[in-house]
Protein backbone atom coordinates (compact mmCIF):
# COMPACT_ATOMS: atom_id res chain seq x y z
CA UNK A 1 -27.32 20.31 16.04
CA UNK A 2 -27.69 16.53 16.52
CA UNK A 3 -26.66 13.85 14.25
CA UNK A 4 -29.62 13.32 12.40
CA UNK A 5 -29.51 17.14 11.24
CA UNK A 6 -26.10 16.37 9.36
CA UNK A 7 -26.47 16.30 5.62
CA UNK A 8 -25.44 13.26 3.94
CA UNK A 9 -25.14 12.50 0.40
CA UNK A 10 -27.92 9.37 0.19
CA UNK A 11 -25.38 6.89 -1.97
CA UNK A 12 -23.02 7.16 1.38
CA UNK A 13 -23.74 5.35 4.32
CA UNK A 14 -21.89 7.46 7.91
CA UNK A 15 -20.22 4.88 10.23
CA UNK A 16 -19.09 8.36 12.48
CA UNK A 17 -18.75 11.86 11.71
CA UNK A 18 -15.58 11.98 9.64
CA UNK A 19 -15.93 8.27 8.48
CA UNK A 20 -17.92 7.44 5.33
CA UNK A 21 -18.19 3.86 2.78
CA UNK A 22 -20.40 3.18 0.09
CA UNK A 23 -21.80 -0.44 -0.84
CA UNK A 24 -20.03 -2.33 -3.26
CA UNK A 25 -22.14 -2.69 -5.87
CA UNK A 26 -22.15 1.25 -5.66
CA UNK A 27 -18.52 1.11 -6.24
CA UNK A 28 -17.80 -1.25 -8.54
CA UNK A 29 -20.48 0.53 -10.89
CA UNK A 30 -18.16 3.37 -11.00
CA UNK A 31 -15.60 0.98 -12.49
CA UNK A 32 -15.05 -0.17 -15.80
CA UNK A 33 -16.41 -3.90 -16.37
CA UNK A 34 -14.28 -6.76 -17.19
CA UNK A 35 -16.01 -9.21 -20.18
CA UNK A 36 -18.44 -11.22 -18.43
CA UNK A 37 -21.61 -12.37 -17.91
CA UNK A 38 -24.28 -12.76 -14.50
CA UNK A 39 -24.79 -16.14 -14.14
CA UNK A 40 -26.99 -17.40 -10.54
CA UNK A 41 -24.83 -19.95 -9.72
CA UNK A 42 -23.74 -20.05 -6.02
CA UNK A 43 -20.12 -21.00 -5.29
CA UNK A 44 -20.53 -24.48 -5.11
CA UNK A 45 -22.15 -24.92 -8.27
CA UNK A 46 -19.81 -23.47 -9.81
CA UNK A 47 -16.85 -25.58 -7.77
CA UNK A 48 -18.47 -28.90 -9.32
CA UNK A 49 -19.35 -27.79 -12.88
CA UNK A 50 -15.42 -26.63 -13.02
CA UNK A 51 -14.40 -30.08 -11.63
CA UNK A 52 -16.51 -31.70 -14.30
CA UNK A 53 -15.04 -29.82 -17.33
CA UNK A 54 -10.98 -29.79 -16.12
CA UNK A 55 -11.64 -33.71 -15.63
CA UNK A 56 -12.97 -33.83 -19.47
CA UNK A 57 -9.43 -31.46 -20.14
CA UNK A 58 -7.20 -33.37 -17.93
CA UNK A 59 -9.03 -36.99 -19.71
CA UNK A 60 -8.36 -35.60 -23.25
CA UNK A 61 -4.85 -34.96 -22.58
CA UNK A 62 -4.41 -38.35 -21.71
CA UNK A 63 -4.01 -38.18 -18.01
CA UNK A 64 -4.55 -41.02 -15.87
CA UNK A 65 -7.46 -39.54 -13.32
CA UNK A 66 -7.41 -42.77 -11.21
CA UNK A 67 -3.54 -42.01 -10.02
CA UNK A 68 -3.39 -41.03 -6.81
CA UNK A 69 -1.65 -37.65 -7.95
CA UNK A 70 -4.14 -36.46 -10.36
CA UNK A 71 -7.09 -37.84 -8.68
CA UNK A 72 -8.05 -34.66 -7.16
CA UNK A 73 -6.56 -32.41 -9.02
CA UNK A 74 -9.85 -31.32 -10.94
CA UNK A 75 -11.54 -30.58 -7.47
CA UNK A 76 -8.42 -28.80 -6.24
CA UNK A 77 -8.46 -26.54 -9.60
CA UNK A 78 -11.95 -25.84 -9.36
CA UNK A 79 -11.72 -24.52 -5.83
CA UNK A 80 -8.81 -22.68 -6.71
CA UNK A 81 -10.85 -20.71 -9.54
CA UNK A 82 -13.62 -20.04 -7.33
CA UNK A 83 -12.24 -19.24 -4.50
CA UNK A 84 -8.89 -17.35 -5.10
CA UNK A 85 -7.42 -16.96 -8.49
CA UNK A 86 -10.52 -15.39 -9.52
CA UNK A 87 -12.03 -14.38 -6.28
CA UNK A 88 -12.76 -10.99 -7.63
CA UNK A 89 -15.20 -11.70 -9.87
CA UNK A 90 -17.60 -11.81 -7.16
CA UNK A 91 -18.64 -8.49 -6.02
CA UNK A 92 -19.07 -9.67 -2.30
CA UNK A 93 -15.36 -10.10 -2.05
CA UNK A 94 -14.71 -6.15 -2.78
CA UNK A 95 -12.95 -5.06 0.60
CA UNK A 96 -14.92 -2.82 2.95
CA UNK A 97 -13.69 0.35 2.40
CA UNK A 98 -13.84 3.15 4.96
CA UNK A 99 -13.25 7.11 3.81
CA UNK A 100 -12.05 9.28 6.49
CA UNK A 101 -12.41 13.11 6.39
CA UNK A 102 -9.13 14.72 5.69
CA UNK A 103 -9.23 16.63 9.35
CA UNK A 104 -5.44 17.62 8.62
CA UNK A 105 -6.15 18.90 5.46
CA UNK A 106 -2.99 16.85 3.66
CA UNK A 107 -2.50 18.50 0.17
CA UNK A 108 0.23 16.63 -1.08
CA UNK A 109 1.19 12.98 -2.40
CA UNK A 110 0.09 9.86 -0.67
CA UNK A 111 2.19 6.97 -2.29
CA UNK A 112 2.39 3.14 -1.64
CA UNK A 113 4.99 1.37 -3.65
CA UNK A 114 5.48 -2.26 -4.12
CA UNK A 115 2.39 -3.51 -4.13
CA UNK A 116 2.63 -7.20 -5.22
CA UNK A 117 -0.21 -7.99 -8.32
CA UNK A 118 -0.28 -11.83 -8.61
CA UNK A 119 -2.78 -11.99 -11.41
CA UNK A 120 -4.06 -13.78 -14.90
CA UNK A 121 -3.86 -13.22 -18.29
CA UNK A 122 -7.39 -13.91 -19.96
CA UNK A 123 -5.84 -14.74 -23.42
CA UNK A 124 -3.40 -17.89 -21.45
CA UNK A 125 -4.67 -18.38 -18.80
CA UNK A 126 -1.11 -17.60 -17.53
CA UNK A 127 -0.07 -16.01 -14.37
CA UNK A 128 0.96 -11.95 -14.18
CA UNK A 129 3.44 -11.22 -11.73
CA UNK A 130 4.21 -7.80 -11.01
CA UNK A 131 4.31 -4.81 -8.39
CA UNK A 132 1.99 -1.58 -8.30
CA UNK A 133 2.85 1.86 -6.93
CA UNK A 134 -0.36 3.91 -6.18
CA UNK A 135 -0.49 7.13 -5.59
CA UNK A 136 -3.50 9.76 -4.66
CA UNK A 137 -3.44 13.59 -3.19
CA UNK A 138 -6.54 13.94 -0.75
CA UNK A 139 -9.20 16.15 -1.39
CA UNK A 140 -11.57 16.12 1.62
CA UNK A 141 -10.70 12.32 2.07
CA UNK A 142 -8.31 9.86 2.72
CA UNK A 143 -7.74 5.99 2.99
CA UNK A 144 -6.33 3.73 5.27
CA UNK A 145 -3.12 2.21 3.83
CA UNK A 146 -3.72 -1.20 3.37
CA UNK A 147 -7.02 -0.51 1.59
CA UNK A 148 -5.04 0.30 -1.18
CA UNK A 149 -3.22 -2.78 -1.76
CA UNK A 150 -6.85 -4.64 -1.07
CA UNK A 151 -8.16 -2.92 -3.96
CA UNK A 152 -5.15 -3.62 -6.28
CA UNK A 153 -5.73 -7.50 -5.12
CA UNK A 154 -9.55 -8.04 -5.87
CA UNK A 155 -9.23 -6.19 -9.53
CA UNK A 156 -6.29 -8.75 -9.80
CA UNK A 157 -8.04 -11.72 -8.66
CA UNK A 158 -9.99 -12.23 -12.30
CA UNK A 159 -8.71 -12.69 -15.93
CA UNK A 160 -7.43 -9.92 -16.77
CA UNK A 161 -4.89 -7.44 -19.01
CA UNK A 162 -2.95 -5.15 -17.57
CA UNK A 163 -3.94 -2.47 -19.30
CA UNK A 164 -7.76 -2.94 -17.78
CA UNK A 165 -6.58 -3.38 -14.53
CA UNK A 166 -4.52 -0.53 -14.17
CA UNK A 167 -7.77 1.67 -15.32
CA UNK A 168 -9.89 -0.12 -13.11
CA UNK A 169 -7.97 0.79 -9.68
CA UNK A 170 -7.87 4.24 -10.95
CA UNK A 171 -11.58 3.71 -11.71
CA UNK A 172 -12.00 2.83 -8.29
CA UNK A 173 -10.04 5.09 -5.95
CA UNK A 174 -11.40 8.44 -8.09
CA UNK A 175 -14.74 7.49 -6.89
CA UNK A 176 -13.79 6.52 -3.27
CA UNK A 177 -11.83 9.50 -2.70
CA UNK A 178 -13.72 11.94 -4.97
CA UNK A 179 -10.56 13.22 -6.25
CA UNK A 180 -8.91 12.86 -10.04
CA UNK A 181 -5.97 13.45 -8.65
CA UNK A 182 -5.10 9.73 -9.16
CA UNK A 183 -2.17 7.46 -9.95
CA UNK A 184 -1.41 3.79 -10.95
CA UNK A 185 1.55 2.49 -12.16
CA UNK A 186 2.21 -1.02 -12.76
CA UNK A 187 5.10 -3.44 -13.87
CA UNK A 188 4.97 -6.88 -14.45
CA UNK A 189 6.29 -10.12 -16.29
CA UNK A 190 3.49 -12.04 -17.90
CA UNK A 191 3.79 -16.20 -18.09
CA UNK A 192 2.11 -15.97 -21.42
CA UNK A 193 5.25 -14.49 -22.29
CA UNK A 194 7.41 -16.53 -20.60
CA UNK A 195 6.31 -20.02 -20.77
CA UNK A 196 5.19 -19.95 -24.42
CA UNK A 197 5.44 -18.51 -27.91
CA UNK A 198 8.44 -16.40 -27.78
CA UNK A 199 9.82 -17.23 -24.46
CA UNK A 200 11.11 -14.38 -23.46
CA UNK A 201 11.55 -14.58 -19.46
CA UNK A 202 13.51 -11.02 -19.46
CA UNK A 203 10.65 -8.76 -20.62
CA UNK A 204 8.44 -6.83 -18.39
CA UNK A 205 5.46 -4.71 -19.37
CA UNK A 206 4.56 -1.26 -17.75
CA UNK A 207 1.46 0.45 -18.04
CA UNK A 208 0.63 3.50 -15.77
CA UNK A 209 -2.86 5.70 -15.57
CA UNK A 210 -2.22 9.44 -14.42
CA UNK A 211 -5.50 11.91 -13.54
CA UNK A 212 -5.69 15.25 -12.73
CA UNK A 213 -3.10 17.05 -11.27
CA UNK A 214 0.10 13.47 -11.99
CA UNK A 215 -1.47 13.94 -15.63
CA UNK A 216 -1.19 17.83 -16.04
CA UNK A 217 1.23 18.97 -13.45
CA UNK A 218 5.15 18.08 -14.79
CA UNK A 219 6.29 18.22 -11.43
CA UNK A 220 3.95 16.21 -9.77
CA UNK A 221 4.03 13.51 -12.93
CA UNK A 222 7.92 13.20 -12.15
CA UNK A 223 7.97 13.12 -8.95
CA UNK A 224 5.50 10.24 -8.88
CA UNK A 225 7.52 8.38 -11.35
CA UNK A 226 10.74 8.63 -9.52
CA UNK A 227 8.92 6.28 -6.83
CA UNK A 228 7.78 3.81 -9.24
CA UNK A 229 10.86 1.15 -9.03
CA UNK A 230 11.43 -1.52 -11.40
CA UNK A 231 11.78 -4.57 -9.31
CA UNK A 232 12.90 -7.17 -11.49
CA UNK A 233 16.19 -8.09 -12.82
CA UNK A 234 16.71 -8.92 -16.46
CA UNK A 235 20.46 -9.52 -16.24
């Protein structure tokens, strides 16, 4: 049979015969949507209409602009925005992602713990801080590794809460892997929290999605919670 002959689903592109990846707009419509809006501006534009505006901010808080430590500051900030902090807005930073057929037919847990989230919350504008354990049992697929931890990283690179972002790398890695059998757990101190209003720099929020078999299995729920670790001390 040659290679052509091979039945493909048509929203999957093959890279080899046990490799697949989809586009990322094709992912990322499988995802649930953060609050925004399209707007054509390239990268640039958007690096100089941010300058403008945290210049106006920085002015009206009675900065001095012309000192040689603030001069820049709006230009750094805007590049920041665009570039980093809220790289993952843009849907051409999504990481390639590559599916490999599960040749070894691996039925049980595939875990990564301590995944660092470095975050914002869209209500502050405050940083989230935290650590993700993620957590998947193949079907007729599996993932490299470190894709995981990419994925966590561009759904934290945007405003966000952590309740959305926990749903949206579940979102994600039940369509990659074509499996519900899906967890996310994540735990992290928010700056919002820390820095202002109450002022509490102890707290730390958890929030967790469980699918399919980590949702309805008892066993398979605990044992995935037994590798979620709290990693910061409130002493």
């Amino acid at each position: 049979m040659s290679k052509k002959s091979k039945k493909t689903k048509s929203t999957q592109s093959p890279l080899k015969n046990n490799t697949t990846t989809h586009s990322n707009g094709e992912i990322l419509a499988h995802v649930r949507s953060s609050p925004t809006v399209k707007n054509s501006l390239t990268a640039d534009e958007k690096i100089a209409k941010i300058k403008i505006s945290f210049a106006e901010i920085m002015t009206t808080l009675g900065l001095d602009l012309t000192d040689d430590s603030l001069a820049d500051t709006p230009r750094r900030i805007a590049k920041m925005y665009v570039n980093e902090v809220f790289g993952g807005l843009e849907e051409k930073n999504f990481p390639k992602i590559t599916v490999i057929d599960n040749s070894m037919n691996y039925d049980q847990m595939v875990c990564v713990q301590d995944i660092e989230v470095l975050s914002t919350c869209e209500h502050h504008f405050q940083p989230i801080h935290g650590f993700a354990t993620v957590a998947y049992i193949p079907n007729k697929k599996v993932i490299g590794l470190s894709k995981l931890n990419r994925i966590v990283k561009f759904f934290a690179r945007r405003p966000q809460v952590q309740e959305r972002l926990t749903k949206q790398v579940a979102d994600c890695l039940e369509f990659i892997l074509g499996t519900k059998d899906i967890a996310v757990h994540i735990n992290a101190k928010h700056y919002c929290v820390i820095s202002r209003g109450v002022q509490d720099t102890h707290s730390t929020t958890t929030t967790s999605d469980l699918r399919g078999d980590f949702k309805k299995s008892p066993e398979t729920r605990t044992e995935f919670l037994k590798q979620c670790r709290v990693r910061f001390n409130t002493d």
